[in-house]
C-alpha atoms as a PDB file:
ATOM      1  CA  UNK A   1     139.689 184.220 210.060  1.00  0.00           C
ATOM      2  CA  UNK A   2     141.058 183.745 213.654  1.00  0.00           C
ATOM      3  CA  UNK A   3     138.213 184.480 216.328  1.00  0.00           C
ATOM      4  CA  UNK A   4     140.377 187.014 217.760  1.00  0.00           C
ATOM      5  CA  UNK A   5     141.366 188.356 214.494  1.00  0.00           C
ATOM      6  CA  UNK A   6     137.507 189.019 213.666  1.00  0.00           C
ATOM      7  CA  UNK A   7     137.030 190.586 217.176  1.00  0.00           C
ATOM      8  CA  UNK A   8     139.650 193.217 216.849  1.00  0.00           C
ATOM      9  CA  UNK A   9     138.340 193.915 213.164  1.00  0.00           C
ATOM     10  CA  UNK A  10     134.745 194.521 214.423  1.00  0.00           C
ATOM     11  CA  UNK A  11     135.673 196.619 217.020  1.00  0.00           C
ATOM     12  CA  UNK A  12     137.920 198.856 215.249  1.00  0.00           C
ATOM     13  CA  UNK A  13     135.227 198.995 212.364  1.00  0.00           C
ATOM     14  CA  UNK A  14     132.772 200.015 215.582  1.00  0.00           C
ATOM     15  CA  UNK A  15     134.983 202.627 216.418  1.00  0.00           C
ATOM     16  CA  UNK A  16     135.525 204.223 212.680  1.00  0.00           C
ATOM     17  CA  UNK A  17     131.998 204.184 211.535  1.00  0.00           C
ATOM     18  CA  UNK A  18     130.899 205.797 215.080  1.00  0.00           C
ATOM     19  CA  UNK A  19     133.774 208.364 214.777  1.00  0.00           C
ATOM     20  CA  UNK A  20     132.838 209.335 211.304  1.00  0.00           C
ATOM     21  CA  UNK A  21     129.257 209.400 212.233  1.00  0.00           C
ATOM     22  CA  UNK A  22     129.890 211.758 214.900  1.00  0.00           C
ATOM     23  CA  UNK A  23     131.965 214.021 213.032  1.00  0.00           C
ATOM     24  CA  UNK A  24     129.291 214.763 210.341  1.00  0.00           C
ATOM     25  CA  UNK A  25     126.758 215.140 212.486  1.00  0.00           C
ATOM     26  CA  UNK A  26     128.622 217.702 214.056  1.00  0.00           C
ATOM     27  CA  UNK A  27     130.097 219.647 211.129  1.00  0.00           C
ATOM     28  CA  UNK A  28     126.629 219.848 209.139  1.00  0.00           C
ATOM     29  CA  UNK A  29     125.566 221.444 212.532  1.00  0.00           C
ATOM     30  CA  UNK A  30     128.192 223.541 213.255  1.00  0.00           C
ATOM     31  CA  UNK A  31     129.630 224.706 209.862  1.00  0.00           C
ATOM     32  CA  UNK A  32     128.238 228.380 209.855  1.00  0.00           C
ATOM     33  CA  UNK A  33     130.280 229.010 213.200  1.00  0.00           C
ATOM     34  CA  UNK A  34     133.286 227.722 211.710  1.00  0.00           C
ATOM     35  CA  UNK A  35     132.703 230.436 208.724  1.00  0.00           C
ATOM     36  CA  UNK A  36     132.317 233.373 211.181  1.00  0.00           C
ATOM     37  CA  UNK A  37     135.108 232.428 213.504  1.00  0.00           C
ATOM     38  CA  UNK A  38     137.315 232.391 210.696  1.00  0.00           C
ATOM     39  CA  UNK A  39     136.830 235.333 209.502  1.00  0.00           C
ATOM     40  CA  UNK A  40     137.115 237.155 212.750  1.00  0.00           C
ATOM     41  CA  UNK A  41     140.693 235.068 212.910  1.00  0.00           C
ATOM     42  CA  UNK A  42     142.048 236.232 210.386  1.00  0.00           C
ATOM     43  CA  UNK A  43     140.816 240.135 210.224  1.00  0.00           C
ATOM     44  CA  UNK A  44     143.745 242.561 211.575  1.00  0.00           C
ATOM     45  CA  UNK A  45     142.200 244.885 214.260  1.00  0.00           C
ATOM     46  CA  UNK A  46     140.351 247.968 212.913  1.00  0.00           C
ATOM     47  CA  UNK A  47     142.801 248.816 210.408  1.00  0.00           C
ATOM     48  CA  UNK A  48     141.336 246.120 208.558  1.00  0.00           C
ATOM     49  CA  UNK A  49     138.881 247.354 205.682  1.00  0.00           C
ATOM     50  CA  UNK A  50     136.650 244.639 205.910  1.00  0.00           C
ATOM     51  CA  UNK A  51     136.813 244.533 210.119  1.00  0.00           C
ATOM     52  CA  UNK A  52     133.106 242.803 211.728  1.00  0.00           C
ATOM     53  CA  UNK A  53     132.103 245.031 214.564  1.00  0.00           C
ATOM     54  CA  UNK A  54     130.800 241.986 216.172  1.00  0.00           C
ATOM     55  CA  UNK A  55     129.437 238.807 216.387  1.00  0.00           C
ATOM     56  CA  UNK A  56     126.140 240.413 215.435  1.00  0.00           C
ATOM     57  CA  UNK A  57     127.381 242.420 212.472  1.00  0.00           C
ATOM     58  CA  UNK A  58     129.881 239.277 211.333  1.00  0.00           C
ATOM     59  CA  UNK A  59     126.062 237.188 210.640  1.00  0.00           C
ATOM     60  CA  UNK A  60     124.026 240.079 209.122  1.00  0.00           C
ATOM     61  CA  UNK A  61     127.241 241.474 206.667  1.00  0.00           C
ATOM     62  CA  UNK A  62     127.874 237.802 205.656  1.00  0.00           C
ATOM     63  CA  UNK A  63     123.861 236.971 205.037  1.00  0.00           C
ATOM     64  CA  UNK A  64     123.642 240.609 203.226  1.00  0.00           C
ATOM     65  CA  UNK A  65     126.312 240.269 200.756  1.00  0.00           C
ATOM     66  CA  UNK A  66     127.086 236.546 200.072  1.00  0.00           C
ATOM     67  CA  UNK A  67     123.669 234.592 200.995  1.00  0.00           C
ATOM     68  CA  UNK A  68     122.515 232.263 203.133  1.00  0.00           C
ATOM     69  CA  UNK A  69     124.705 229.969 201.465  1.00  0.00           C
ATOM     70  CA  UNK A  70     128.379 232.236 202.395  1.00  0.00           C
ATOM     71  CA  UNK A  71     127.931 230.518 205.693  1.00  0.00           C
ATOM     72  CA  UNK A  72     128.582 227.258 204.272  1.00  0.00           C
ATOM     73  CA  UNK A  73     131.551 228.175 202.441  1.00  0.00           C
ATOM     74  CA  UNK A  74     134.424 225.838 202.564  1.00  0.00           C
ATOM     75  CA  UNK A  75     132.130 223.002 204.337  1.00  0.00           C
ATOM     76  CA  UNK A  76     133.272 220.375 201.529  1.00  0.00           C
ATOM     77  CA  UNK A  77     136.762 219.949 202.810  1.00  0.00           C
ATOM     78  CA  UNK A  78     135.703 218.856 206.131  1.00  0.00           C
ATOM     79  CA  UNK A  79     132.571 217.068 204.858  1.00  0.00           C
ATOM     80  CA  UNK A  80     135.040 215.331 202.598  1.00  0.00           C
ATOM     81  CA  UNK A  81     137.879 214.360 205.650  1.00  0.00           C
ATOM     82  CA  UNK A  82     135.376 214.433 208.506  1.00  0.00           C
ATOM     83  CA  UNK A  83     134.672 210.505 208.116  1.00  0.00           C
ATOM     84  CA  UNK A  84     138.709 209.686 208.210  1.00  0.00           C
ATOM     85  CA  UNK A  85     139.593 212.913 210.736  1.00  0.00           C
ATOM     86  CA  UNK A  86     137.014 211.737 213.493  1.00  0.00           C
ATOM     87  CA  UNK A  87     137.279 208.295 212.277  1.00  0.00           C
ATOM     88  CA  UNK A  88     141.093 208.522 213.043  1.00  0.00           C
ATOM     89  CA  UNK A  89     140.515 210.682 216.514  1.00  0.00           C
ATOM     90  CA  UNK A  90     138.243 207.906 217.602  1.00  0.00           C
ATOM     91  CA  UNK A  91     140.642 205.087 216.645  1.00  0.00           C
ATOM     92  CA  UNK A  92     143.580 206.465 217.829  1.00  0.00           C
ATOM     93  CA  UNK A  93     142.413 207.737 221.212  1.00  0.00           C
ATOM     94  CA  UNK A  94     141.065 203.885 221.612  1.00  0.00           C
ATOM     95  CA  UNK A  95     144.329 202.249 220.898  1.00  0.00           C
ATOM     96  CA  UNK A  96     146.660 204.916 222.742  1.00  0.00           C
ATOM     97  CA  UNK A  97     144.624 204.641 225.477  1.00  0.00           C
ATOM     98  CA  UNK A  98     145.034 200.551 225.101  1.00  0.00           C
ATOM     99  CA  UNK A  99     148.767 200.986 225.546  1.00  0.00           C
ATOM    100  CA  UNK A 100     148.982 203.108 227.950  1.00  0.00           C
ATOM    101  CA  UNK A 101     147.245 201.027 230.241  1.00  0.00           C
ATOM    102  CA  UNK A 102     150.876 198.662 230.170  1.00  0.00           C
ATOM    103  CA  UNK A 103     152.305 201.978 231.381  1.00  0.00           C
ATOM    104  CA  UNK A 104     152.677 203.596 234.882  1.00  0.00           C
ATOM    105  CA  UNK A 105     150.526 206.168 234.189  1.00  0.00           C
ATOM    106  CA  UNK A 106     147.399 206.876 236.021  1.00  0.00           C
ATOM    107  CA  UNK A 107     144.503 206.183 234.598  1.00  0.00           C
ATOM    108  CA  UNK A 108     143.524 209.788 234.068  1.00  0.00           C
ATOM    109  CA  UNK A 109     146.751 210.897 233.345  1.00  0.00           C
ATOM    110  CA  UNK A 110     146.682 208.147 230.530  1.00  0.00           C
ATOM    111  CA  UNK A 111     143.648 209.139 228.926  1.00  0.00           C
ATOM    112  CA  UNK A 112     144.900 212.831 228.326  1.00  0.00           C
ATOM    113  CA  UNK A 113     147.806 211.193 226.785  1.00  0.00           C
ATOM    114  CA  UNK A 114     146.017 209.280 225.063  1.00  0.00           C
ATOM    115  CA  UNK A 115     143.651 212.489 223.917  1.00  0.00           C
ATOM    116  CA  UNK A 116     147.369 213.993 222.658  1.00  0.00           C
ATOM    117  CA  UNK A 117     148.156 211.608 220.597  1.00  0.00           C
ATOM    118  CA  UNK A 118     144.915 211.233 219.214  1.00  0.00           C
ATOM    119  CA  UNK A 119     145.515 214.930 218.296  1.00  0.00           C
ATOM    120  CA  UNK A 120     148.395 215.040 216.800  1.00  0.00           C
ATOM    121  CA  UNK A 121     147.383 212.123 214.689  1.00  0.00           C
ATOM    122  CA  UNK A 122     144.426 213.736 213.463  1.00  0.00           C
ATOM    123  CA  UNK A 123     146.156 216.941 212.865  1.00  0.00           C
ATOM    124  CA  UNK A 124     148.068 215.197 209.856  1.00  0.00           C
ATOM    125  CA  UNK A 125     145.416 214.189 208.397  1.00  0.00           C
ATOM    126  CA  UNK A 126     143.070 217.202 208.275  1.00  0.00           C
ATOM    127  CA  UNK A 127     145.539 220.067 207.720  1.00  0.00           C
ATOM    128  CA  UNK A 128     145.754 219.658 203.531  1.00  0.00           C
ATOM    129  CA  UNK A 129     141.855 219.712 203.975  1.00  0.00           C
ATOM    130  CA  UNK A 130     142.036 223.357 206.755  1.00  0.00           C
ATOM    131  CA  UNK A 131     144.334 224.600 204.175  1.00  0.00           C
ATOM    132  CA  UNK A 132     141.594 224.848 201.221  1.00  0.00           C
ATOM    133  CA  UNK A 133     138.609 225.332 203.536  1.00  0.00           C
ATOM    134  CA  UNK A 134     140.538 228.531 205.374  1.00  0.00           C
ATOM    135  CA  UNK A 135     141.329 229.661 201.979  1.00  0.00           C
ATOM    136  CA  UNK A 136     137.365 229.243 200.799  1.00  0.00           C
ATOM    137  CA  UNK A 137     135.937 230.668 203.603  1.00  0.00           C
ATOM    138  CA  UNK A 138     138.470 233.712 203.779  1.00  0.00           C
ATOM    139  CA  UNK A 139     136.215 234.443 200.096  1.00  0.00           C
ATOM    140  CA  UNK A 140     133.808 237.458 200.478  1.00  0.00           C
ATOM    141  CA  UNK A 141     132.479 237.061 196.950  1.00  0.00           C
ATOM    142  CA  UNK A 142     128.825 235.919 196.622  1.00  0.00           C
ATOM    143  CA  UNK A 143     128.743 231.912 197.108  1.00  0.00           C
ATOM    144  CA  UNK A 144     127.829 231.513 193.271  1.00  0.00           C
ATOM    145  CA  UNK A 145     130.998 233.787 192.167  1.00  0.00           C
ATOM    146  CA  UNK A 146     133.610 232.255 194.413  1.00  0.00           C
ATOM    147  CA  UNK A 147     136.036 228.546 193.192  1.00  0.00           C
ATOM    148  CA  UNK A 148     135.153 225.019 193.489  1.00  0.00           C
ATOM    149  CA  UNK A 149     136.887 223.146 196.383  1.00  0.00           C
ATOM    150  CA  UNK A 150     139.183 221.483 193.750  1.00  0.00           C
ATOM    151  CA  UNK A 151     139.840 224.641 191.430  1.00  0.00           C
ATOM    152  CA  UNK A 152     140.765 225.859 195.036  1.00  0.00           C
ATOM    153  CA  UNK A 153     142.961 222.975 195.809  1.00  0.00           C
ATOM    154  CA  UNK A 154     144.512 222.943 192.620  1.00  0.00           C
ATOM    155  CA  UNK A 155     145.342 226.691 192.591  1.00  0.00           C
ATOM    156  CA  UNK A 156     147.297 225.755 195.740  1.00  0.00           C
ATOM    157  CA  UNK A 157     149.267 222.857 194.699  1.00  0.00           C
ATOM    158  CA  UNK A 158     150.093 224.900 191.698  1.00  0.00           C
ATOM    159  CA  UNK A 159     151.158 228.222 193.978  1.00  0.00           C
ATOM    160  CA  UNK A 160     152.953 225.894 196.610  1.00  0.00           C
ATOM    161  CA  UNK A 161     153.035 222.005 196.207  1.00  0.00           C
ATOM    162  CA  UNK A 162     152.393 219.457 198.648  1.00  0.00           C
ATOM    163  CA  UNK A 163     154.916 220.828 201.507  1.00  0.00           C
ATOM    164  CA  UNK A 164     154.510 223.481 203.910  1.00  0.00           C
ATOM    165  CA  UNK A 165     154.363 226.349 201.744  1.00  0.00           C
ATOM    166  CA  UNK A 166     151.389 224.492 199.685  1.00  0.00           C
ATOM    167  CA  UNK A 167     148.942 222.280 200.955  1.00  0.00           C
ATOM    168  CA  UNK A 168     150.608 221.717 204.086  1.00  0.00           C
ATOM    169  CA  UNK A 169     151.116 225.165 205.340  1.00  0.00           C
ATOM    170  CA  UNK A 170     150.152 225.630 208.854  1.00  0.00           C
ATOM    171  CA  UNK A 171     151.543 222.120 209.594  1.00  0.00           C
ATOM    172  CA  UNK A 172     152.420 223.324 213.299  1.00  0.00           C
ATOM    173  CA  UNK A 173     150.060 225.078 213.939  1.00  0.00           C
ATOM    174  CA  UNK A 174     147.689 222.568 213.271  1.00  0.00           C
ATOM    175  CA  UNK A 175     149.283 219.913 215.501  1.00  0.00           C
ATOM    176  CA  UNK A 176     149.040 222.240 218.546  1.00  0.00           C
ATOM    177  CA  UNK A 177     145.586 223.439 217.921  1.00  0.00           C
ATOM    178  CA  UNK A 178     144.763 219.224 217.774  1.00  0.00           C
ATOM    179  CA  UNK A 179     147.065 217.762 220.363  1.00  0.00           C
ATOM    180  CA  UNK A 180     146.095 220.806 223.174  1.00  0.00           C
ATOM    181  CA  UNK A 181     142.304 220.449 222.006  1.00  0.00           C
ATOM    182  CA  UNK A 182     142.230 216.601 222.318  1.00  0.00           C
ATOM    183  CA  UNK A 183     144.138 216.138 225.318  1.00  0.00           C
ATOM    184  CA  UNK A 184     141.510 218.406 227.343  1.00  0.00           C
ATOM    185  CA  UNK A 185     138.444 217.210 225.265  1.00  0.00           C
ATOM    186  CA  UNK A 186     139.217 213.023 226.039  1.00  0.00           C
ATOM    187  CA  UNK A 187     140.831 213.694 229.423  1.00  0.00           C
ATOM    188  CA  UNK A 188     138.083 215.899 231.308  1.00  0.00           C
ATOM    189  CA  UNK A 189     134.991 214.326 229.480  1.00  0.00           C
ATOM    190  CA  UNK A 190     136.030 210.872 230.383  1.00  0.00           C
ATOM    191  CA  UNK A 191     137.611 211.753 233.617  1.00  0.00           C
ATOM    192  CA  UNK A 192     134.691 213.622 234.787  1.00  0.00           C
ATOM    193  CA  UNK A 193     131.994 211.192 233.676  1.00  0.00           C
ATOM    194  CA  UNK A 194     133.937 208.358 235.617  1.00  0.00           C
ATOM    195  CA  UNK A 195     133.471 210.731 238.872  1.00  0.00           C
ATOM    196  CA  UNK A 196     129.832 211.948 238.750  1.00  0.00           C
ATOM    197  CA  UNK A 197     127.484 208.160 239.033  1.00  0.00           C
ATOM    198  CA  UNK A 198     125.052 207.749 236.503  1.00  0.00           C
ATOM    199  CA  UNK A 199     121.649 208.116 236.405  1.00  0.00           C
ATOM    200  CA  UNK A 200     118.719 206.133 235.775  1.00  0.00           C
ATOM    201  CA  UNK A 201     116.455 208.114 234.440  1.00  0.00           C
ATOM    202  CA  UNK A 202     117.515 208.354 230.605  1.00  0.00           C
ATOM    203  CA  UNK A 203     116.916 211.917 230.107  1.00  0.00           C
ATOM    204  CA  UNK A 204     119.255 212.822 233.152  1.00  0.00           C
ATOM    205  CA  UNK A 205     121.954 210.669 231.902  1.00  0.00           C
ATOM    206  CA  UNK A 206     121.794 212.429 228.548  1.00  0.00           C
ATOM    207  CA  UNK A 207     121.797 215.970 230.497  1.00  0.00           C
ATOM    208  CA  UNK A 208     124.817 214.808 232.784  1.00  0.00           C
ATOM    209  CA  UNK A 209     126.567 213.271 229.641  1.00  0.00           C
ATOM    210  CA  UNK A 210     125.720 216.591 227.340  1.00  0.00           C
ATOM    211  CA  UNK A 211     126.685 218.818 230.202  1.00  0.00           C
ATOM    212  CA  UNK A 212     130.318 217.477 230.792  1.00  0.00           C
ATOM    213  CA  UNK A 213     130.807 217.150 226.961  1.00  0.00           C
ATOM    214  CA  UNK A 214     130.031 220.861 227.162  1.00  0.00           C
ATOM    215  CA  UNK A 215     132.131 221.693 229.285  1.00  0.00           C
ATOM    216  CA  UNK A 216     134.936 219.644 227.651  1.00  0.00           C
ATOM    217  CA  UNK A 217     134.268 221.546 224.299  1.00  0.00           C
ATOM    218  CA  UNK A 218     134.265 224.593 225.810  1.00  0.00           C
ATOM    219  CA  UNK A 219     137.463 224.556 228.347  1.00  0.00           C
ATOM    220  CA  UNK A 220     139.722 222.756 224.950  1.00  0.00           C
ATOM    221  CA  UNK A 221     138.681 225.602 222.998  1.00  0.00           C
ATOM    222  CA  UNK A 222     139.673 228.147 225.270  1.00  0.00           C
ATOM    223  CA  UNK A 223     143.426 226.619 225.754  1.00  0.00           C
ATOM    224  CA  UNK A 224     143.610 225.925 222.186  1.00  0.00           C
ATOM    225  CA  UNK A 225     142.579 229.206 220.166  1.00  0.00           C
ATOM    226  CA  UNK A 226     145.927 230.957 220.036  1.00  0.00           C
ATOM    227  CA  UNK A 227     146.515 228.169 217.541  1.00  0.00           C
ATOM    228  CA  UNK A 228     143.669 227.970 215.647  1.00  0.00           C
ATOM    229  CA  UNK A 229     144.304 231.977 215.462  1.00  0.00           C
ATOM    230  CA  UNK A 230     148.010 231.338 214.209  1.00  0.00           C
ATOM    231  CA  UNK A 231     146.701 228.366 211.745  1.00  0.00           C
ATOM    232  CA  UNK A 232     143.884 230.595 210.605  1.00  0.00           C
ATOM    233  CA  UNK A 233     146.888 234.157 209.557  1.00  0.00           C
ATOM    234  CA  UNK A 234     149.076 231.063 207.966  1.00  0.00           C
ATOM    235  CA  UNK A 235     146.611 229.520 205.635  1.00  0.00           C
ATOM    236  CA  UNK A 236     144.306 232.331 204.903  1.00  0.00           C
ATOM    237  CA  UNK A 237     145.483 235.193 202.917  1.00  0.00           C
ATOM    238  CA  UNK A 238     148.547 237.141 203.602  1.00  0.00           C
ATOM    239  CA  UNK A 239     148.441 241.238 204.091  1.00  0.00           C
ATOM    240  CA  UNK A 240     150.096 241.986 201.170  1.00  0.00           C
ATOM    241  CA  UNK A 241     149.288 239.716 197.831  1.00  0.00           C
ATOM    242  CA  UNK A 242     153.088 237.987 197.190  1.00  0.00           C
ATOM    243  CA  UNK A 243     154.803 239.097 200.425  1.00  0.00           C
ATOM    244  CA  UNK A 244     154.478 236.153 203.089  1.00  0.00           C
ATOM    245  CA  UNK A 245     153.265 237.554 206.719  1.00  0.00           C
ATOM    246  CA  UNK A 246     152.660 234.714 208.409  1.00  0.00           C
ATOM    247  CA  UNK A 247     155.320 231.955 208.424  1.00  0.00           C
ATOM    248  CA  UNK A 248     155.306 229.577 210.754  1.00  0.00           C
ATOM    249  CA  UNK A 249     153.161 228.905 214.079  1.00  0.00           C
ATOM    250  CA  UNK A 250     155.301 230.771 217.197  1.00  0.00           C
ATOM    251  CA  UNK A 251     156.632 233.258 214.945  1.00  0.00           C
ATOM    252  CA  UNK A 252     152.844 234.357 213.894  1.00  0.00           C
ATOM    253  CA  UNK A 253     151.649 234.334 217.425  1.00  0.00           C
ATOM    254  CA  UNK A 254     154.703 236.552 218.678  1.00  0.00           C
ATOM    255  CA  UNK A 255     154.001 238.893 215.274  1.00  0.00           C
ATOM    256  CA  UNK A 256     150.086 239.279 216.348  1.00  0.00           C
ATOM    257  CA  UNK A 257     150.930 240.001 219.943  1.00  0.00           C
ATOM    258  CA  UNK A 258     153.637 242.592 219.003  1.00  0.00           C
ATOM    259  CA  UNK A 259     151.073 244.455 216.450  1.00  0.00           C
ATOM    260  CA  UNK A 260     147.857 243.872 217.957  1.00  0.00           C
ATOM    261  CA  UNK A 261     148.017 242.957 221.813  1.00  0.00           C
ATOM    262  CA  UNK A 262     147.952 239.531 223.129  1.00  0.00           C
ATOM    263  CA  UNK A 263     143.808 239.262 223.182  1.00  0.00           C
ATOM    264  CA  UNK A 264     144.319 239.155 219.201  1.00  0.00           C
ATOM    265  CA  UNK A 265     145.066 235.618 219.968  1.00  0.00           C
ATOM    266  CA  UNK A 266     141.855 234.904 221.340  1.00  0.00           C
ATOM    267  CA  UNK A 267     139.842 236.511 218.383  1.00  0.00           C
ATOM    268  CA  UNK A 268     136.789 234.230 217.471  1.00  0.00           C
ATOM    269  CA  UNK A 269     136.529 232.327 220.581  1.00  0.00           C
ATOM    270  CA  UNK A 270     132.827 233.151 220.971  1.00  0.00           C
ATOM    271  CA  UNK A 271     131.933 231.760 217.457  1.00  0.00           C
ATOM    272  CA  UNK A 272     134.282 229.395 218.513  1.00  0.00           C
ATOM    273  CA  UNK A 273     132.641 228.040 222.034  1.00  0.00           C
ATOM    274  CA  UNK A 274     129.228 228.093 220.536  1.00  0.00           C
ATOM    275  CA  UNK A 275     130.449 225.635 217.982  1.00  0.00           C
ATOM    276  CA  UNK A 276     132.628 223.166 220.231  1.00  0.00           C
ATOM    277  CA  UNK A 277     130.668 223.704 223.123  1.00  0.00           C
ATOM    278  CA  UNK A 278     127.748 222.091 222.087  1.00  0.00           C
ATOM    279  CA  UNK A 279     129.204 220.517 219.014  1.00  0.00           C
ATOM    280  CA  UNK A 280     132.095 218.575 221.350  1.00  0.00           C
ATOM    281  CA  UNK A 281     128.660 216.998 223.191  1.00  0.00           C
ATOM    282  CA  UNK A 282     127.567 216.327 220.507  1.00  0.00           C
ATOM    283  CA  UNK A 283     130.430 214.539 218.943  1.00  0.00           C
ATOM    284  CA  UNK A 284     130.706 212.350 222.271  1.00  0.00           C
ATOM    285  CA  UNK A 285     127.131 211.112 222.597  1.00  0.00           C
ATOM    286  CA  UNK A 286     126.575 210.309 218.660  1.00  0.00           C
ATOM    287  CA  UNK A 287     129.461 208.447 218.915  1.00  0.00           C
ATOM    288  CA  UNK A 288     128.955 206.140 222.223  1.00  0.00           C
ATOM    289  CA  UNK A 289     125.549 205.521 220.718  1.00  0.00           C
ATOM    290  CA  UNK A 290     126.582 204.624 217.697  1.00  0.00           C
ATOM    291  CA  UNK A 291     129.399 202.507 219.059  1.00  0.00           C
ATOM    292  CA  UNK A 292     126.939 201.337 221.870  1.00  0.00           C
ATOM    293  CA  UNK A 293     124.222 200.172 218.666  1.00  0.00           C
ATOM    294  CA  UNK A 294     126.684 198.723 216.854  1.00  0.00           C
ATOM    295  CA  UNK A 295     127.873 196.525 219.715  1.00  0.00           C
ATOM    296  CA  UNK A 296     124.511 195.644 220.082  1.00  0.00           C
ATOM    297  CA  UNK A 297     123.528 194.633 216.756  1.00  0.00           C
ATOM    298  CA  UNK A 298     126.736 193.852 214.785  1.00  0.00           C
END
């Protein structure tokens, strides 16, 4: 094989295997505040007969009644698409941000760009995996009593297909909750590190890296919630069992605002920040040291 041919092949083989290292290193940390954010998501105000009175009483009703194990509900899908999803964010971000530098773009400019097309990229290849983990963790029966990720899948190819009323569904919503995420996530972290020197001392450097990966986590998730909030009504279950609610992204977000005030679109953003917050930092810094030790020693 061509020298330069091998180069490129090693580097984008650095870049998947550190991606999909960080990604499930992150998601077997992080999984039980995916569960509770979810389910505030997609609860409809106090009407709702099964409405969490907080954070508090979201952790002790869900340990109560379905286990320790109801707060791992639905963590197969992403298990299962974590190594391609942050596999493919890492990639893509790396190559989009290669182009753009023939551009006119700033350099900053560039890598939010980059970080939105990363996004959207990653979007399609997660949301058939969101739609049967929504659907799992939307389950309030015990963890032994609820489906299997793939009776679950199946029962939604049969209900809907492949398109956007099956496995699909929530296709828009999806993209924005990526693209907005991504674009703020890869354009402050990398942005800000360039800005604030280094240190020498290690355990500073990992402090200054951890603390704008933090911050990065927890600024994307509060632009991006209203839709994760839509994407959570689409592909969880509707109101009323054979009567569709929820259709598509903008329509949902206008339907929650009209019914239950505009801060419905924020619902689970706490759950939510203590998950990306830390859990963006620590996506960033598993994967520069992976990529950084496999430079070093492949």
């Amino acid at each position: 094989m061509h020298p330069q041919k091998q180069s490129l092949l090693r580097e984008a083989s650095h870049q998947i295997i550190a991606g999909g290292s960080a990604g499930l290193v992150e998601i077997c940390l992080m999984h039980p505040l995916d569960v509770v954010k979810t389910r505030f998501q997609i609860q409809r105000g106090a009407s709702d007969p099964h409405s969490y009175k907080s954070l508090g009483d979201c952790f002790r009703t869900i340990f109560r009644s379905e286990g320790l194990y109801g707060f791992y509900k639905g963590i197969l899908p992403p298990i299962l698409a974590e190594t391609p999803k942050r596999a493919v964010k890492f990639f893509t971000f790396e190559q989009y941000k290669k182009l753009l530098g023939f551009t006119s773009l700033s350099p900053g400019l560039a890598l939010s760009v980059a970080g939105l097309g990363s996004g959207l990229t990653e979007a399609l290849v997660v949301n058939p995996f969101e739609v049967v983990k929504v659907s799992l963790q939307a389950n309030r029966d015990s963890f032994k009593e609820q489906p299997s990720t793939f009776t679950q899948a199946r029962s939604i190819i049969n209900a809907g297909g492949f398109g956007l009323q099956g496995l699909n569904k929530g296709l828009t919503s999806t993209l924005g909750r990526h693209g907005v995420f991504n674009m703020i996530y890869f354009g402050f972290y990398f942005n800000v590190k360039d800005a604030i020197p280094a240190n020498q001392d290690p355990v500073l450097e990992f402090l200054r890296k951890f603390a704008i990966g933090l911050t990065s986590g927890t600024i994307s998730s509060c632009m991006n919630i209203p839709f994760d909030v839509a994407k959570s009504r689409i592909q969880g279950p509707q109101p009323v069992p054979g009567e569709v609610k929820y259709r598509t992204c903008f329509q949902t977000m206008g339907l929650i605002c009209r019914e239950e005030g505009y801060l419905a679109l924020y619902k689970g953003l706490v759950p939510k920040i203590m998950r990306l917050g830390p859990g963006g930092a620590v996506m960033l810094l598993v994967y520069e040291h992976v990529s950084g030790w496999l430079q070093r020693n492949w």
